[in-house]
C-alpha atoms as a PDB file:
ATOM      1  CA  UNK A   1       0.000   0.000   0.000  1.00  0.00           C
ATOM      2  CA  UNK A   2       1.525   3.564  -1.109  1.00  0.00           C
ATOM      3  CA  UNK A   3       0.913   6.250   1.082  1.00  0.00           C
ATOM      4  CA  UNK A   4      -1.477   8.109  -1.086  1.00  0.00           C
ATOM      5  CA  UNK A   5      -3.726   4.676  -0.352  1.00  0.00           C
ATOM      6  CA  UNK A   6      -3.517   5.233   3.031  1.00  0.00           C
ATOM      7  CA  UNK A   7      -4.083   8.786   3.439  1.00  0.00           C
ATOM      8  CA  UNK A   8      -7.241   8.617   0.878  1.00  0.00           C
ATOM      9  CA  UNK A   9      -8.313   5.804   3.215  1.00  0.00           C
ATOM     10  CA  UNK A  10      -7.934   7.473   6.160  1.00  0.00           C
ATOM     11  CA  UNK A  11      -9.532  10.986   4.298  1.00  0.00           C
ATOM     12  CA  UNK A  12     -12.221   8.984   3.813  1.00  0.00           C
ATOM     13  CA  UNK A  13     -12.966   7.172   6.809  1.00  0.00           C
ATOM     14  CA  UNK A  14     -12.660  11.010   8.309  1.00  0.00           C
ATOM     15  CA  UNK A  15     -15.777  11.868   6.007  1.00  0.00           C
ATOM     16  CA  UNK A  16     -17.673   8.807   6.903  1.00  0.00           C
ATOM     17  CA  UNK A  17     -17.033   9.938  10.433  1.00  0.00           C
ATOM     18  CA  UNK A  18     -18.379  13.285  10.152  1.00  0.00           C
ATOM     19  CA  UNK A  19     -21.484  12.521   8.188  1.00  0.00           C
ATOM     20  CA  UNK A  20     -22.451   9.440  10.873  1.00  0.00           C
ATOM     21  CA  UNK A  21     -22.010  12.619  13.752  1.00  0.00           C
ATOM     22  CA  UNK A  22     -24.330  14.773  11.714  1.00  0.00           C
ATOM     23  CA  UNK A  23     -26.394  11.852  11.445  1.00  0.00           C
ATOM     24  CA  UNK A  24     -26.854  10.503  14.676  1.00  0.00           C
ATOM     25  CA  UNK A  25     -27.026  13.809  16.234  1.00  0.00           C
ATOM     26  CA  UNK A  26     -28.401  16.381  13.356  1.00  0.00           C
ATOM     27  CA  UNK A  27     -28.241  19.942  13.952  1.00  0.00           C
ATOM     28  CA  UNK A  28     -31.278  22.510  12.769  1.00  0.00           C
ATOM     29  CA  UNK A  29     -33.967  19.484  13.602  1.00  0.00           C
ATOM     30  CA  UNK A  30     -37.123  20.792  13.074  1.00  0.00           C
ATOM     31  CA  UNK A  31     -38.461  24.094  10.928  1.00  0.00           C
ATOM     32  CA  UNK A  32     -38.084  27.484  12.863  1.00  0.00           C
ATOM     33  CA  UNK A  33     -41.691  29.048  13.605  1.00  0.00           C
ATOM     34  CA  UNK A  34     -42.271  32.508  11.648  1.00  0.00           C
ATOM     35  CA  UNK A  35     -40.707  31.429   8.130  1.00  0.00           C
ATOM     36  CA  UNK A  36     -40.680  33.605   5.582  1.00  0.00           C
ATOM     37  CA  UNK A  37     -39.623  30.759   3.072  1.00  0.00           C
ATOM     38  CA  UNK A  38     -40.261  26.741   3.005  1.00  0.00           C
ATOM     39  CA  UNK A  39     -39.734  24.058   0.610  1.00  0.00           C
ATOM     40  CA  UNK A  40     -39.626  20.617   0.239  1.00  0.00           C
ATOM     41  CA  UNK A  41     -37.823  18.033  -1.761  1.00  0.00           C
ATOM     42  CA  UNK A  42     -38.371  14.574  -2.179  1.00  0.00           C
ATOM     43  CA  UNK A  43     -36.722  11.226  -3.795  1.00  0.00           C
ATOM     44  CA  UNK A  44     -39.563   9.108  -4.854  1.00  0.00           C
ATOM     45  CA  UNK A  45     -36.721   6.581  -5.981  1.00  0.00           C
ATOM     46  CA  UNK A  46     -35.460   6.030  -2.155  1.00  0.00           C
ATOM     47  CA  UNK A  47     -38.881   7.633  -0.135  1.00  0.00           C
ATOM     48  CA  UNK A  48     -36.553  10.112   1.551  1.00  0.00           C
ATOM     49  CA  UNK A  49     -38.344  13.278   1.998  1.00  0.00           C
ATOM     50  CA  UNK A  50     -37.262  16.996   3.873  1.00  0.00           C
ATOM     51  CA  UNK A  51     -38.787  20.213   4.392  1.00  0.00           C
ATOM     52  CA  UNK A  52     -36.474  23.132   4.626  1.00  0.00           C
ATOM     53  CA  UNK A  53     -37.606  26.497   7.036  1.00  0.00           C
ATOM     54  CA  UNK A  54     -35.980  29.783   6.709  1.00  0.00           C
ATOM     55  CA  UNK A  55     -36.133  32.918   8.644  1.00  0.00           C
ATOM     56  CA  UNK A  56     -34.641  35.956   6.606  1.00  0.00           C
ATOM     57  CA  UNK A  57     -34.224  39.358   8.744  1.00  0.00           C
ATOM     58  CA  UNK A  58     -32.936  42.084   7.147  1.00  0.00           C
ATOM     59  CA  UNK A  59     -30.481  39.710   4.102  1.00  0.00           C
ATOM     60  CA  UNK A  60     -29.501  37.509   6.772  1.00  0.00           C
ATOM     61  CA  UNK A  61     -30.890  33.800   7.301  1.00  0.00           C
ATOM     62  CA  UNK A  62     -31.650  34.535  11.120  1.00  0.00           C
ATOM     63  CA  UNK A  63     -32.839  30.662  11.480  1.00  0.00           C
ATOM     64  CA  UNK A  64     -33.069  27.808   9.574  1.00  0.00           C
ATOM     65  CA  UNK A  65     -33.978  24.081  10.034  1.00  0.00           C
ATOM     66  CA  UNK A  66     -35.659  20.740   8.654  1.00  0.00           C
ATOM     67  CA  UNK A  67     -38.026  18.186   9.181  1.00  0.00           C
ATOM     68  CA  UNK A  68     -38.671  14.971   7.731  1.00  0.00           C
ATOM     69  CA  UNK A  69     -36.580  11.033   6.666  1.00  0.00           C
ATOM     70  CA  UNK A  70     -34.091  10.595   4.794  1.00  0.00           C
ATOM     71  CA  UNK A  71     -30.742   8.385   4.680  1.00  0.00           C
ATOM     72  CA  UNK A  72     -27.814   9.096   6.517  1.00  0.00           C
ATOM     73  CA  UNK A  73     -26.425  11.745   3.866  1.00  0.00           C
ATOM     74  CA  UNK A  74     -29.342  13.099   3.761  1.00  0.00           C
ATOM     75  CA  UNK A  75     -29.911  13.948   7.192  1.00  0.00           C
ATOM     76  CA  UNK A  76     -26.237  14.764   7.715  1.00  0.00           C
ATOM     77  CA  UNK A  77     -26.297  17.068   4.494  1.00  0.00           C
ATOM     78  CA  UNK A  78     -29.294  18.651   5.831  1.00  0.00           C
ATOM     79  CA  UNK A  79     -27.452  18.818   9.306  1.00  0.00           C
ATOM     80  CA  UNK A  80     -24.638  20.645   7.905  1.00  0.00           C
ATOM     81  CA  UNK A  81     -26.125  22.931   5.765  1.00  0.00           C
ATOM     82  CA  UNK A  82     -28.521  24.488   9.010  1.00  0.00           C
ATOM     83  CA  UNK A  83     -24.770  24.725  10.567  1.00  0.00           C
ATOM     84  CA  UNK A  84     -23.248  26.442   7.376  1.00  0.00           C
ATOM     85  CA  UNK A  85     -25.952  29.047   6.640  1.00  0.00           C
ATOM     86  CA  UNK A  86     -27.145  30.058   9.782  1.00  0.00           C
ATOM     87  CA  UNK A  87     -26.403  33.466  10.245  1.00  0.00           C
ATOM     88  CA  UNK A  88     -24.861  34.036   6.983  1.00  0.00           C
ATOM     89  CA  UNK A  89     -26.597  36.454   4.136  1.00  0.00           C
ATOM     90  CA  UNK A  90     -28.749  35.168   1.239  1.00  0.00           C
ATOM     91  CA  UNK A  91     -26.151  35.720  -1.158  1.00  0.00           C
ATOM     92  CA  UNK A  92     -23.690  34.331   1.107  1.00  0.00           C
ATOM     93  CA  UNK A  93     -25.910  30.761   1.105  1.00  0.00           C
ATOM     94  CA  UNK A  94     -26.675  30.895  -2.306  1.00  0.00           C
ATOM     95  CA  UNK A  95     -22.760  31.129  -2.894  1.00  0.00           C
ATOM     96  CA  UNK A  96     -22.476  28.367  -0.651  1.00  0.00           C
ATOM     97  CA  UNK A  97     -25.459  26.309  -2.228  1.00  0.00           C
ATOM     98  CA  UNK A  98     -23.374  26.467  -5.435  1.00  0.00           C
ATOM     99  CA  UNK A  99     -19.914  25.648  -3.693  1.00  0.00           C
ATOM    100  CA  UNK A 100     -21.692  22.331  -2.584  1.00  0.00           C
ATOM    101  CA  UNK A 101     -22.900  21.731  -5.574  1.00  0.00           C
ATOM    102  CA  UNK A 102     -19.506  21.484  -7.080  1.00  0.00           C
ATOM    103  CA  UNK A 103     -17.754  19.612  -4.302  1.00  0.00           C
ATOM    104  CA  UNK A 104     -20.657  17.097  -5.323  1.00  0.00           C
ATOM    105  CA  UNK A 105     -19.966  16.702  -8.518  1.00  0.00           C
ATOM    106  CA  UNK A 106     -16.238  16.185  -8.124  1.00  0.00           C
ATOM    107  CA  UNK A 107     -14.938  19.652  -7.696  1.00  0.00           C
ATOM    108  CA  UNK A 108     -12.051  20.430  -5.423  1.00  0.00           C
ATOM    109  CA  UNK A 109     -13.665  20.849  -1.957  1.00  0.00           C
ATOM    110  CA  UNK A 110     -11.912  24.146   0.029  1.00  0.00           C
ATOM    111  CA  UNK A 111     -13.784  24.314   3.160  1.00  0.00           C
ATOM    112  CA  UNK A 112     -12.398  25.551   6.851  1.00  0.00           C
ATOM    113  CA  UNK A 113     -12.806  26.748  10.055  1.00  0.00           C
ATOM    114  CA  UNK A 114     -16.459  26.541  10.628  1.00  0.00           C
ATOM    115  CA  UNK A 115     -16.761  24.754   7.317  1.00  0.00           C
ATOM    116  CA  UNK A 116     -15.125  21.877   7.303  1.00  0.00           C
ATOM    117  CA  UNK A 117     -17.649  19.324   8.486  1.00  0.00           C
ATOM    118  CA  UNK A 118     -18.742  20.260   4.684  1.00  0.00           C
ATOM    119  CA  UNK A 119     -15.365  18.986   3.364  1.00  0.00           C
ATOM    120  CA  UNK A 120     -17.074  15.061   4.190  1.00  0.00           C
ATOM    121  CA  UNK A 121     -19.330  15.752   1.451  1.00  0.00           C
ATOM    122  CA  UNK A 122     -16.255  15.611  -1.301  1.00  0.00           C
ATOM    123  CA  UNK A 123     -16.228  11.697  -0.550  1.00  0.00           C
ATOM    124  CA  UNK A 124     -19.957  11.885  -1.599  1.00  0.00           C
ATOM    125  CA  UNK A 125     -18.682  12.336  -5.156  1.00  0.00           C
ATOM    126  CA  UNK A 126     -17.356   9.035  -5.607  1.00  0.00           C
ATOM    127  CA  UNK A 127     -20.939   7.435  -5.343  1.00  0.00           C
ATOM    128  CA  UNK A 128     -23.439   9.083  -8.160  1.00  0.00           C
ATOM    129  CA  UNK A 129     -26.615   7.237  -7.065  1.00  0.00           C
ATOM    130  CA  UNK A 130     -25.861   8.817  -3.510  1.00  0.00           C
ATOM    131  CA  UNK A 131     -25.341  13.247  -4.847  1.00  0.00           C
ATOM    132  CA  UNK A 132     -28.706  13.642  -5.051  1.00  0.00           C
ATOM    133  CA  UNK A 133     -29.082  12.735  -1.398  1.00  0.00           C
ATOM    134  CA  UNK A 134     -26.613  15.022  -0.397  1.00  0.00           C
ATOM    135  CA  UNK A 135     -27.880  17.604  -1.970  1.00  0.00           C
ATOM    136  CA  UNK A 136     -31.923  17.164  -1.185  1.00  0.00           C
ATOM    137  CA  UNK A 137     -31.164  19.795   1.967  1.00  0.00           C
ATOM    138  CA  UNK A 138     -29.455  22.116   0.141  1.00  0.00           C
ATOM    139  CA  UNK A 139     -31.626  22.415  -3.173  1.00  0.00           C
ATOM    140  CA  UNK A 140     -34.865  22.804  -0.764  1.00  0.00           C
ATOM    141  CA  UNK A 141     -32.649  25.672   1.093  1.00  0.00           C
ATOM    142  CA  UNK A 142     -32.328  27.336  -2.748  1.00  0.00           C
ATOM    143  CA  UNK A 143     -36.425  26.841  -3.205  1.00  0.00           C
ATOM    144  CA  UNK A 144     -36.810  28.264   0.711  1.00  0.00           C
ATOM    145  CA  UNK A 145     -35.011  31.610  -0.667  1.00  0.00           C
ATOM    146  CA  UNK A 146     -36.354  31.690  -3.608  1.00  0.00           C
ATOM    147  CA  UNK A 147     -33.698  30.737  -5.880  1.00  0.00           C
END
């Protein structure tokens, strides 16, 4: 074993151990009373199913949350997204919506500090039938916005 193999194996049991935390214990449960946006997106090929909730206050995202089932990268994508965008402006999200995005479809991922939990979603890339999972939180967060 070379020792690329071992760092990509240990990378990647770091992102399977971030997105089980976010599962077993998912931040942003439940959508905040008062919203001023809502959506919901569903898989009918898997039956997983989430609600997004937004409060916006003056261009910021003042709360944020979700309801419903999904898998485990559903839940923890859902999870860390409420972490990511609470707090942060519209445009901010909607940059950060599209960042995802990318990292899901193979792009270089470039998260820190209070973003890296979303660095686990780069190992989401490698499994297709599993992106649009990952990003059921995020794309209802786009429809919650309106965008």
């Amino acid at each position: 074993m070379t020792t690329d193999r071992r760092d990509g194996a240990m990378l990647s049991a770091m992102y399977q151990d971030v997105i089980l935390q976010h599962y077993r214990a998912p931040q942003g449960r439940g959508v905040p009373d008062g919203r001023t946006g809502e959506a919901l997106r569903k898989n009918p090929l898997c039956g997983d199913e989430l609600r997004v909730g937004v409060v916006v206050r003056d261009g910021v995202i003042a709360d944020v949350g979700f309801e419903g089932r999904g898998c485990s990268i559903a839940v923890a994508s859902a999870s860390m997204m409420t972490e990511a965008v609470r707090g942060a402006t519209v445009a901010a999200a909607r940059g950060l919506i599209v960042r995802v995005d990318g990292v899901l479809r193979g792009d270089a991922a470039d998260f820190a500090g209070a973003l890296a939990d979303l660095q686990a979603l780069a190992g989401v890339a490698a499994y297709p039938q599993r992106v649009g999972c990952a990003r059921m939180g995020w794309g209802a967060l786009g429809d919650a916005l309106g965008g």
